[in-house]
C-alpha atoms as a PDB file:
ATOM      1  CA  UNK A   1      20.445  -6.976  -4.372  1.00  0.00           C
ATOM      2  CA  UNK A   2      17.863  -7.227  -1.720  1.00  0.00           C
ATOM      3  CA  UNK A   3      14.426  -9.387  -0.911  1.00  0.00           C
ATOM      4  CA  UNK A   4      11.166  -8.308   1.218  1.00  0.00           C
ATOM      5  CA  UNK A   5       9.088 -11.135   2.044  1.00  0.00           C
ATOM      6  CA  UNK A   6       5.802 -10.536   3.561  1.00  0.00           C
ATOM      7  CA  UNK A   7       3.671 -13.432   5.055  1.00  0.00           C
ATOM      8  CA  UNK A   8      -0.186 -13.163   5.744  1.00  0.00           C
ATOM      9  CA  UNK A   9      -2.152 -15.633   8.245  1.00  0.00           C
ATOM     10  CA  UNK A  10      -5.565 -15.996   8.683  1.00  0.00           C
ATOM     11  CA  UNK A  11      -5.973 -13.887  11.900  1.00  0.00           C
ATOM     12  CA  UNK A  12      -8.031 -15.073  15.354  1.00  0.00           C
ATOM     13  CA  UNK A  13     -11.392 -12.889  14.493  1.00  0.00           C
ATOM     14  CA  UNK A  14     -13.498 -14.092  17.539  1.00  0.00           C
ATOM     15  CA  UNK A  15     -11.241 -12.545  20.346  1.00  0.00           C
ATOM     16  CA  UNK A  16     -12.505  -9.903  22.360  1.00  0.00           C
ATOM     17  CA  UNK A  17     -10.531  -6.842  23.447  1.00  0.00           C
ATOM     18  CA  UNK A  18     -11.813  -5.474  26.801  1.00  0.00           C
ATOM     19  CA  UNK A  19     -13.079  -1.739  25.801  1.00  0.00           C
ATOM     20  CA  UNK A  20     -12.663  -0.223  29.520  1.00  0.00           C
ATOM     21  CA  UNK A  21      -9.433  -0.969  30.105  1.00  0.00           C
ATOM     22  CA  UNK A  22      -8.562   1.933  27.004  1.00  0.00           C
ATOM     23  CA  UNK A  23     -11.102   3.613  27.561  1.00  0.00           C
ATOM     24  CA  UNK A  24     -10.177   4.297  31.384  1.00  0.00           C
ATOM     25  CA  UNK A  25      -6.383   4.538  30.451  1.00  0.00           C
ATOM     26  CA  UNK A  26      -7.479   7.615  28.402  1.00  0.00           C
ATOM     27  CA  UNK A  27      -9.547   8.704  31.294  1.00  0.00           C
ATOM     28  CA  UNK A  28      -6.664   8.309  33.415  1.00  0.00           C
ATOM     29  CA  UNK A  29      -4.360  10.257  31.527  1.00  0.00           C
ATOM     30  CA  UNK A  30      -6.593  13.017  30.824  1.00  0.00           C
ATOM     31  CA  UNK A  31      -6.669  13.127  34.540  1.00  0.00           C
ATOM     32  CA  UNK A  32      -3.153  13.053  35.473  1.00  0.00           C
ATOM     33  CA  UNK A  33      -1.286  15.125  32.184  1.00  0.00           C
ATOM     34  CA  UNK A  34      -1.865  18.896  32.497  1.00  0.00           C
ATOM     35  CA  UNK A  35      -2.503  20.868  29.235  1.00  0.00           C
ATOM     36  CA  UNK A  36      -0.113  22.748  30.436  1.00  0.00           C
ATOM     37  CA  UNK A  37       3.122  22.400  30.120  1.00  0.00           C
ATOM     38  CA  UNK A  38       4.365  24.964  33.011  1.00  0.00           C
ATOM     39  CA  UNK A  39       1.972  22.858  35.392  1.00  0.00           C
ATOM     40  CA  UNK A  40       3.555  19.554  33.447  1.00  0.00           C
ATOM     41  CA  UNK A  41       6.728  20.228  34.013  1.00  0.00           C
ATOM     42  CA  UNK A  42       6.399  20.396  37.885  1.00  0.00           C
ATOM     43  CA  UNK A  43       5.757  17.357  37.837  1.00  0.00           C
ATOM     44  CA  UNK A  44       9.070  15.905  36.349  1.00  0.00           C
ATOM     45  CA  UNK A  45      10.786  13.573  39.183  1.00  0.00           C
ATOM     46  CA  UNK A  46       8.042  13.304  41.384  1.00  0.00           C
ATOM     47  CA  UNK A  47       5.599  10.854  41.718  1.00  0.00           C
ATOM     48  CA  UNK A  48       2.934  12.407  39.829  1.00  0.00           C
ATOM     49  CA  UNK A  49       5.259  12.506  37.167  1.00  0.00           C
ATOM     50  CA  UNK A  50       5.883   9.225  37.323  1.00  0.00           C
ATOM     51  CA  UNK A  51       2.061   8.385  37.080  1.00  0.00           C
ATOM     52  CA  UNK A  52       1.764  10.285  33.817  1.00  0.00           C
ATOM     53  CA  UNK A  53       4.328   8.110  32.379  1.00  0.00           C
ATOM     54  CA  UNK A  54       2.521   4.842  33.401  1.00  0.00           C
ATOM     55  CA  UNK A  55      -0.763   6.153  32.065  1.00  0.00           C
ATOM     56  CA  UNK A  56       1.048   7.096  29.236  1.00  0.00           C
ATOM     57  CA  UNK A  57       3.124   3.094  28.546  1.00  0.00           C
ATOM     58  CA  UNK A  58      -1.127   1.647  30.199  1.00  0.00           C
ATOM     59  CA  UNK A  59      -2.599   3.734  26.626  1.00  0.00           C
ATOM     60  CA  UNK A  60      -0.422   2.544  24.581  1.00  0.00           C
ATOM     61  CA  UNK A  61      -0.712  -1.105  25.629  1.00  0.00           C
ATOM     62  CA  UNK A  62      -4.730  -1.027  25.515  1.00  0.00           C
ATOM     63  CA  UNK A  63      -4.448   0.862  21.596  1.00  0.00           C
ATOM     64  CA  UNK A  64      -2.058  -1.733  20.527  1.00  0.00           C
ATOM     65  CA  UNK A  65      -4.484  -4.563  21.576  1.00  0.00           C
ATOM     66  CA  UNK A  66      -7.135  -2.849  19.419  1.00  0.00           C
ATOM     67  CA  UNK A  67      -4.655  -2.525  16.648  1.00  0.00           C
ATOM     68  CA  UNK A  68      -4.695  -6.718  16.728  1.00  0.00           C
ATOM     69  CA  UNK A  69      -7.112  -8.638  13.987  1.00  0.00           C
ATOM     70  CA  UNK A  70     -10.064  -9.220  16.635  1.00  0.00           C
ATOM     71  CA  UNK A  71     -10.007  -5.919  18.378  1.00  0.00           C
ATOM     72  CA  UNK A  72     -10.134  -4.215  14.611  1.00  0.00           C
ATOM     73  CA  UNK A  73     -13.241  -6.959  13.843  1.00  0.00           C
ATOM     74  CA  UNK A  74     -15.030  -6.255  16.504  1.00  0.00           C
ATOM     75  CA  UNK A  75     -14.390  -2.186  16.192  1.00  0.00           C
ATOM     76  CA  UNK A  76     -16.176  -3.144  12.332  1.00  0.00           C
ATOM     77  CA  UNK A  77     -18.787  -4.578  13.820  1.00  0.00           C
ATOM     78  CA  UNK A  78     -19.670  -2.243  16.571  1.00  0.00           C
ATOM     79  CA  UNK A  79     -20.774   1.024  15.531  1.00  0.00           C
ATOM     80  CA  UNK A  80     -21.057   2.216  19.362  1.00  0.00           C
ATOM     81  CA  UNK A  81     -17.463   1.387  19.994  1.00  0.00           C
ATOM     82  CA  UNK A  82     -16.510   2.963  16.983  1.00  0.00           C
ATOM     83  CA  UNK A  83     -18.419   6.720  17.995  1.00  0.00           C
ATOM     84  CA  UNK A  84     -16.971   6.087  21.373  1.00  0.00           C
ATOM     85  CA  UNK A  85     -13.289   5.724  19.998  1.00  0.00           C
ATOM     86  CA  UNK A  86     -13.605   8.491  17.570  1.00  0.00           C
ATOM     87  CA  UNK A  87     -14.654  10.995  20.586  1.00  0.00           C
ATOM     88  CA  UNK A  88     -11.975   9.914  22.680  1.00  0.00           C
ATOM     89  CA  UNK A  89      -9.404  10.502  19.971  1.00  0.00           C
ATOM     90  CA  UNK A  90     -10.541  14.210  19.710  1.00  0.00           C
ATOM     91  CA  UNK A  91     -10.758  14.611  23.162  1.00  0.00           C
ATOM     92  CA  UNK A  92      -6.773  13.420  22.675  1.00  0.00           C
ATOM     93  CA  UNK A  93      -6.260  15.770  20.124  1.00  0.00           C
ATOM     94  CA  UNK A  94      -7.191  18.739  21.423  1.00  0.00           C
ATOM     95  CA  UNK A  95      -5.612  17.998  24.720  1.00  0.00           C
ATOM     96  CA  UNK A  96      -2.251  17.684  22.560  1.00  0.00           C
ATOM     97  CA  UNK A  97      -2.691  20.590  20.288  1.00  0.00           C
ATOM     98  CA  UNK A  98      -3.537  22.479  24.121  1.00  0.00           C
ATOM     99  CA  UNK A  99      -0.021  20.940  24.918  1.00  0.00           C
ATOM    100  CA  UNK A 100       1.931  21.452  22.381  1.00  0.00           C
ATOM    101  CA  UNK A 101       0.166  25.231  22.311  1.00  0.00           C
ATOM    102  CA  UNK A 102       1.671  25.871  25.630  1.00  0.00           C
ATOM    103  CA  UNK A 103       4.681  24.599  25.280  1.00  0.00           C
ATOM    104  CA  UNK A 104       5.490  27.008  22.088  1.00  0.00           C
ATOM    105  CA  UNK A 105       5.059  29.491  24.822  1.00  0.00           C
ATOM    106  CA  UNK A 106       7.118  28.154  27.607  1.00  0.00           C
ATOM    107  CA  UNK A 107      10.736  28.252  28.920  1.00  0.00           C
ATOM    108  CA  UNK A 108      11.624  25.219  30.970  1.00  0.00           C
ATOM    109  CA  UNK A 109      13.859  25.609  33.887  1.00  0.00           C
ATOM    110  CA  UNK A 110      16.321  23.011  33.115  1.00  0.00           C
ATOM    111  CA  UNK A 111      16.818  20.469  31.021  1.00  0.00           C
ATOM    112  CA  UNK A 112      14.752  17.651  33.175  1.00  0.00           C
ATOM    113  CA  UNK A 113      11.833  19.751  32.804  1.00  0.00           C
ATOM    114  CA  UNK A 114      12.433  20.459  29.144  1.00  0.00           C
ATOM    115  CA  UNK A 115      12.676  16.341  28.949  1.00  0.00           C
ATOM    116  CA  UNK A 116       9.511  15.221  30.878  1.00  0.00           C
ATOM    117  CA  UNK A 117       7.516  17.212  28.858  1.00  0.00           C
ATOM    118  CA  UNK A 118       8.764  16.383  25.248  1.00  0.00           C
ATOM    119  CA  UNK A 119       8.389  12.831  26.123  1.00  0.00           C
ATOM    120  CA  UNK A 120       4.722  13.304  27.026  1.00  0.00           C
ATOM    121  CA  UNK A 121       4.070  15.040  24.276  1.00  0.00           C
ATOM    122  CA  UNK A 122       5.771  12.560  22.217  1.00  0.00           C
ATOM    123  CA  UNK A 123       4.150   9.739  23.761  1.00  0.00           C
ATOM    124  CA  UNK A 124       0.136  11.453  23.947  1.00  0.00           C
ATOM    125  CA  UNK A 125       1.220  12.107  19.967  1.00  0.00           C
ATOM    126  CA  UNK A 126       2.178   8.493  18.803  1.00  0.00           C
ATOM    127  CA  UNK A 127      -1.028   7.408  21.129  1.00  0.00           C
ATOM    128  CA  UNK A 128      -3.212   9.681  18.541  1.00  0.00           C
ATOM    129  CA  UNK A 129      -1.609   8.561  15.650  1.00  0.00           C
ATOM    130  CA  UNK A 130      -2.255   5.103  16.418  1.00  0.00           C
ATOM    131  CA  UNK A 131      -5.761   5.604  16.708  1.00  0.00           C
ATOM    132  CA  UNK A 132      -6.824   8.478  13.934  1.00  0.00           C
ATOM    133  CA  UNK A 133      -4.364   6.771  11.635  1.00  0.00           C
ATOM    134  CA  UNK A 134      -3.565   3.035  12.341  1.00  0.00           C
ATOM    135  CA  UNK A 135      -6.847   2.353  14.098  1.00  0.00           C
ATOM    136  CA  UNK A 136      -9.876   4.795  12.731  1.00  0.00           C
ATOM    137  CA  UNK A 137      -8.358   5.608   9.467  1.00  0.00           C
ATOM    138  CA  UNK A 138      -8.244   1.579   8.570  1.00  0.00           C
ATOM    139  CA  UNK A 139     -12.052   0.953   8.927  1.00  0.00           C
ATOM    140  CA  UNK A 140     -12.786   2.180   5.783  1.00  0.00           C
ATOM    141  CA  UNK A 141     -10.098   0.398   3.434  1.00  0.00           C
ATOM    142  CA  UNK A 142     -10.771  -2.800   5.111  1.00  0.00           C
ATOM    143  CA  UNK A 143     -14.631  -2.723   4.499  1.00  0.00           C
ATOM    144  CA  UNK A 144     -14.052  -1.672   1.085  1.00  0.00           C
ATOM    145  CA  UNK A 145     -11.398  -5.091   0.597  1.00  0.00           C
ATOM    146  CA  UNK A 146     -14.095  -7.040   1.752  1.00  0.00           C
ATOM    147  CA  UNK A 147     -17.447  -5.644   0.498  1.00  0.00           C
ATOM    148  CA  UNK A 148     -17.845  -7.434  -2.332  1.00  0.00           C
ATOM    149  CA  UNK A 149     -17.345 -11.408  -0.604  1.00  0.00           C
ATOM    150  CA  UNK A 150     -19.460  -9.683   2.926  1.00  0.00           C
ATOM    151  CA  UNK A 151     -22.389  -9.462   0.250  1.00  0.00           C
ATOM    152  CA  UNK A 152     -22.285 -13.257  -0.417  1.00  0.00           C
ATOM    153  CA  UNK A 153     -21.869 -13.983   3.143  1.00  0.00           C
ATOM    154  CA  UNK A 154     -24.998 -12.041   4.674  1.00  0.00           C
ATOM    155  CA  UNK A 155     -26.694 -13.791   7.777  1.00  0.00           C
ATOM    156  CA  UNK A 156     -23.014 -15.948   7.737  1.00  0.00           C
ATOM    157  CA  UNK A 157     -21.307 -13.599  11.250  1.00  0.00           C
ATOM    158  CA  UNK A 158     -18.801 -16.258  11.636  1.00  0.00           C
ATOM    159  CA  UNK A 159     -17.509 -16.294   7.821  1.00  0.00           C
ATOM    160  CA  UNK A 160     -17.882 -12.626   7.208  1.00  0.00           C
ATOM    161  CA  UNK A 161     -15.622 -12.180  10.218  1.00  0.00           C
ATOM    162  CA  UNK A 162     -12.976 -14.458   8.704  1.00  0.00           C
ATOM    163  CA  UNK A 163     -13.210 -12.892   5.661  1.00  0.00           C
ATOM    164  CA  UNK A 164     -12.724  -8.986   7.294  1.00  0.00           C
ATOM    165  CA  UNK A 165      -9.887 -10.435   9.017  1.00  0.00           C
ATOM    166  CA  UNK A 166      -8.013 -11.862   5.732  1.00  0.00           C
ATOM    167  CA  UNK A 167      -8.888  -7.985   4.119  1.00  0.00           C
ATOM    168  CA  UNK A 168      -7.313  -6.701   7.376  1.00  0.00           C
ATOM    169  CA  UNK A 169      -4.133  -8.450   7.007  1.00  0.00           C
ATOM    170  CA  UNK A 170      -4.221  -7.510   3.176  1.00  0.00           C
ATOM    171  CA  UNK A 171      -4.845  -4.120   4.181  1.00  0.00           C
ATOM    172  CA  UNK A 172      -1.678  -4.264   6.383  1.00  0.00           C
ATOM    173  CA  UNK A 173       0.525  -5.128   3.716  1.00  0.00           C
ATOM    174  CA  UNK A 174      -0.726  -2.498   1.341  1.00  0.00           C
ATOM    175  CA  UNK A 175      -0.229   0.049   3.931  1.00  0.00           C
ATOM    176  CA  UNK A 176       3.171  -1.250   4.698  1.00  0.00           C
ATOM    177  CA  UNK A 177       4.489  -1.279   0.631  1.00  0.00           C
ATOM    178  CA  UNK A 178       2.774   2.646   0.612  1.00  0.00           C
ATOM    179  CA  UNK A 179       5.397   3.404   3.481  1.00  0.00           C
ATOM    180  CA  UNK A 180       7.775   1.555   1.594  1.00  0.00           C
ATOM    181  CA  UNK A 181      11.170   3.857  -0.005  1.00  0.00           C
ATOM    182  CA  UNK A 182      13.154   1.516  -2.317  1.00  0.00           C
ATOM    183  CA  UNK A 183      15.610   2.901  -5.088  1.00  0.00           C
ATOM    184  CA  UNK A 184      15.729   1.044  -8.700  1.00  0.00           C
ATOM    185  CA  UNK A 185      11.832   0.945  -8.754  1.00  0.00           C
ATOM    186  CA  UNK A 186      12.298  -0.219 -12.383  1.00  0.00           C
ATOM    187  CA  UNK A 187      13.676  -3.512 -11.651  1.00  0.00           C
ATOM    188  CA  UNK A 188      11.360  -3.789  -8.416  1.00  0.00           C
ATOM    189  CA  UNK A 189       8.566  -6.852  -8.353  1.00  0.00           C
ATOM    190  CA  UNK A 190       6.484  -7.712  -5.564  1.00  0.00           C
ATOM    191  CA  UNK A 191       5.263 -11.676  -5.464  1.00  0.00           C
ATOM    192  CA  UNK A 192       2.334 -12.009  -3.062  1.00  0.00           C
ATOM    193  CA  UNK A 193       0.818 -15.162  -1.656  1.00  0.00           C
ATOM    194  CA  UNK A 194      -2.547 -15.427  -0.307  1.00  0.00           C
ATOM    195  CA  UNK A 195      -4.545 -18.169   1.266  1.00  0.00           C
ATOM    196  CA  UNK A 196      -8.274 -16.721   2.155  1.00  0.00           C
ATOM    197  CA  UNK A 197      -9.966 -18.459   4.406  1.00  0.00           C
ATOM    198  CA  UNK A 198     -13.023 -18.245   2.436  1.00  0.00           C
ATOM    199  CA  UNK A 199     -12.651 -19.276  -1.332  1.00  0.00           C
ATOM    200  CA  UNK A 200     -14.729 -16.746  -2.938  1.00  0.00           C
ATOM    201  CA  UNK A 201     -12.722 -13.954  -1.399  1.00  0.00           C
ATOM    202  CA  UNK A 202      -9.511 -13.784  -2.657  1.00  0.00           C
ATOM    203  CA  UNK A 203     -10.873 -13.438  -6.294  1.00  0.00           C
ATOM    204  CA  UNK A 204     -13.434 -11.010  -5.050  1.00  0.00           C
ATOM    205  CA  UNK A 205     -10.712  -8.420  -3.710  1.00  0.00           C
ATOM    206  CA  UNK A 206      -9.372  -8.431  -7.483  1.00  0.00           C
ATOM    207  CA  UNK A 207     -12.440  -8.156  -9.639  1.00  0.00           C
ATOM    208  CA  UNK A 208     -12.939  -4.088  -9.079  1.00  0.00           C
ATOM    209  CA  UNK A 209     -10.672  -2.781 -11.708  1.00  0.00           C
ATOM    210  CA  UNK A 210     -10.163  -6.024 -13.499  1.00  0.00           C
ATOM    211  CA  UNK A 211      -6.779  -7.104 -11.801  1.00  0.00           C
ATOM    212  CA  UNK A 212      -7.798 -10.727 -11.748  1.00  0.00           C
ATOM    213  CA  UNK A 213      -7.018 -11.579 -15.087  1.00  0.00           C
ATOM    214  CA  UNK A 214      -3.877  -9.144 -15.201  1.00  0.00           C
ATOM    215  CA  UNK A 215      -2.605 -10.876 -11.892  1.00  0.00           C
ATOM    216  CA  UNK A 216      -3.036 -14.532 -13.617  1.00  0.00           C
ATOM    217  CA  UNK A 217      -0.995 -13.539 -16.580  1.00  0.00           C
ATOM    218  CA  UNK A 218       1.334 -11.670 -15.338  1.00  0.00           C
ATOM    219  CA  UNK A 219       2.400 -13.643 -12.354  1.00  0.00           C
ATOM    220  CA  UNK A 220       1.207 -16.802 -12.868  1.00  0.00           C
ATOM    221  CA  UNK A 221      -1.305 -17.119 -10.217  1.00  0.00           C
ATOM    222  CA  UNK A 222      -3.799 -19.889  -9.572  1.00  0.00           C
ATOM    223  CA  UNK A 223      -7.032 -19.892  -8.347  1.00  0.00           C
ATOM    224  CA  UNK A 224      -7.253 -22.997  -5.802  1.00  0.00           C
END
């Protein structure tokens, strides 16, 4: 017998996140990886190689900020930063498909070359994932969590962002029981716990299909 607890704070949604510090590591590996993986793979063990891979760990750190409460807020609230991101996550993809592409076609010389190259691949890919999936894919789910309290709270910016930042962290733990593989689903139960930060919005996020009253009865849940 086994127990998954999941807790949920109310998220800093004021902090900034620097945009040119990810968008310039993206610049910067664009720049450095070939789409090639011939002209890659020379690289492996020299310093250009080694610059690729520190490009590569700098991306990663800058998507991983945005992938925090108040980078995600301010993403929601900024449709510029939002185009921007989505262009430079294409630009990603097709230099990975052009990657991956070449390497189909290509016979490393050893296995150091065969190496270097998987791992940028690798690395480029879980960079793309993080933003078309974990980053761009999210915008929508979370907006949807919170339409319903951001229509009480128009002209409130502080509020609303408090309230987008409690639907984020919901949204989080949704996503993380739809990745979740568990056997004996019939004798499965999830308890949940919230504390929104506005009062209003944790009984708006039930009211769409008429969960509120099924989630009173059946779990014994109280409204504060």
């Amino acid at each position: 017998m086994c127990g998954i607890f999941g807790f949920l704070a109310q998220p800093d949604a004021t902090a900034e996140v620097p945009e040119r510090e990810l968008f310039g590591a993206l610049e910067e590996l664009f720049r450095l990886a070939a789409a090639s993986a011939e002209r890659l793979a020379a690289e492996a063990g020299k310093d250009e190689g080694c610059a690729v891979i520190r490009a590569l760990e700098a991306a990663g750190r800058e998507v991983y900020r945005w992938l925090a409460p108040g980078g995600f807020v301010n993403l929601l609230y900024d449709s510029r930063r939002e185009h921007a991101l989505r262009e430079a996550a294409r630009a990603l993809r097709r230099r990975v498909e052009a990657l991956q592409g070449s390497a189909e076609r290509w016979v490393p010389r050893d296995q150091r070359e065969w190496e270097f190259v998987n791992g940028v691949l690798a690395g480029a890919s879980d960079i793309l994932w993080q933003l078309e999936r974990d980053l761009l894919g999210k915008l929508g789910p979370v907006r949807a969590l919170a339409a319903r309290a951001l229509e009480r709270l128009e002209g409130d910016s502080l509020r609303s962002r408090e309230v987008l930042a409690g639907a984020f962290e919901l949204n989080l733990a949704l996503d993380s029981l739809d990745r979740l593989e568990v056997r004996g689903r019939d004798s499965a139960g999830i308890a949940a716990y919230a504390l929104a930060a506005v009062a209003m919005a944790a009984g708006s996020l039930l009211k769409p299909k008429g969960l509120k009253r099924e989630a009173a009865e059946r779990s014994g849940a109280q409204e504060a």
